[in-house]
Protein backbone atom coordinates (compact mmCIF):
# COMPACT_ATOMS: atom_id res chain seq x y z
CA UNK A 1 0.00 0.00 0.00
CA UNK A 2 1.31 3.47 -1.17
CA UNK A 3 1.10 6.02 1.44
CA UNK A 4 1.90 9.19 2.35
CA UNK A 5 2.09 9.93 6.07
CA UNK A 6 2.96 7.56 9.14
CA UNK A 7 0.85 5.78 11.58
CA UNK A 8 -0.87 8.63 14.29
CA UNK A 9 -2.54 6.99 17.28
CA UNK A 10 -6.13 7.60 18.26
CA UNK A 11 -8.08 8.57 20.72
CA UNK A 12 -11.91 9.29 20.13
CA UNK A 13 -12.35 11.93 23.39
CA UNK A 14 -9.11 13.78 21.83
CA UNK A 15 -10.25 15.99 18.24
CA UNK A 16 -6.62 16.67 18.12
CA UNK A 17 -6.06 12.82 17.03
CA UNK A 18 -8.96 12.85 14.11
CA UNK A 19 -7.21 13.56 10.42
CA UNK A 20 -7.39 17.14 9.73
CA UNK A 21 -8.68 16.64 6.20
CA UNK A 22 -10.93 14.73 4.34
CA UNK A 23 -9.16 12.61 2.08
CA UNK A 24 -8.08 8.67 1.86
CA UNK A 25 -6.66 7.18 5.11
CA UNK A 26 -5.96 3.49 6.09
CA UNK A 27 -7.17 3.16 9.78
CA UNK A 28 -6.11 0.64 12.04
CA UNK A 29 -8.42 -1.24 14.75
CA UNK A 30 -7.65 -2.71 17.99
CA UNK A 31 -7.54 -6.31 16.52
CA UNK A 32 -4.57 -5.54 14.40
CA UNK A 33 -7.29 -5.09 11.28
CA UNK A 34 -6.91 -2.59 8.53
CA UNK A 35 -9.52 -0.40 6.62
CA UNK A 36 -8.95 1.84 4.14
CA UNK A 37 -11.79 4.61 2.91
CA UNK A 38 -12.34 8.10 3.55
CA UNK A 39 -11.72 9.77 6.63
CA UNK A 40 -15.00 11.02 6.93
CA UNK A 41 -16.51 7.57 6.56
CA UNK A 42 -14.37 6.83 9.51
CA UNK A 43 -14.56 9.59 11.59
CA UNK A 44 -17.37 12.11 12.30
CA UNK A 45 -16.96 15.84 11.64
CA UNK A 46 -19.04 17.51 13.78
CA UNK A 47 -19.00 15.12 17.07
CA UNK A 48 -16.64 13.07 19.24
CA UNK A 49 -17.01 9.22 19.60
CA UNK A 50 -17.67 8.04 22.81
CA UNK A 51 -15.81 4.85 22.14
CA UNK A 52 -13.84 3.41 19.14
CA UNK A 53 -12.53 0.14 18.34
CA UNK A 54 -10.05 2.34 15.56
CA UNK A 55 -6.68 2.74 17.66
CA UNK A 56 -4.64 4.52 14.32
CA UNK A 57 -4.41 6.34 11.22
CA UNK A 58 -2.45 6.96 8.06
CA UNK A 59 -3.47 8.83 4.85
CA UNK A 60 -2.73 6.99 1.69
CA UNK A 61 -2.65 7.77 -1.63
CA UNK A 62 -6.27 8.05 -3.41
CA UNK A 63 -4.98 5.20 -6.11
CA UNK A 64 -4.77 2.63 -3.09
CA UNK A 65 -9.22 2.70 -2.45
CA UNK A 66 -10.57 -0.41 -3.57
CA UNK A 67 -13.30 1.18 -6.16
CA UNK A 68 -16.09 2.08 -3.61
């Protein structure tokens, strides 16, 4: 997988954490599982989670989505 920034940790109660921009990210779970998509499909604009299994992030390049 092409990307373009390093793994940032997480935490749902902390906005500093969330990507700053809307764009392709591979997020990384608490099992060790990987997803990749939009960060807004991932991660709410407007409001905090109160919990989230998603423990990482990474933007990647937009040629590494599956076709969605």
């Amino acid at each position: 997988m092409h990307h373009i920034s390093e793994w940032h940790s997480f935490d749902p109660r902390d906005r500093q954490t969330y990507p700053k921009v809307d764009a392709p990210v591979q997020v990384r779970y608490e099992s060790g599982a990987l997803s990749v998509g939009f960060s807004h499909d991932f991660f709410p604009p407007s409001h905090y989670f109160l919990d989230s299994l998603i423990t990482g992030s990474r933007y990647i390049k937009e040629e590494a989505l599956p076709d969605l």
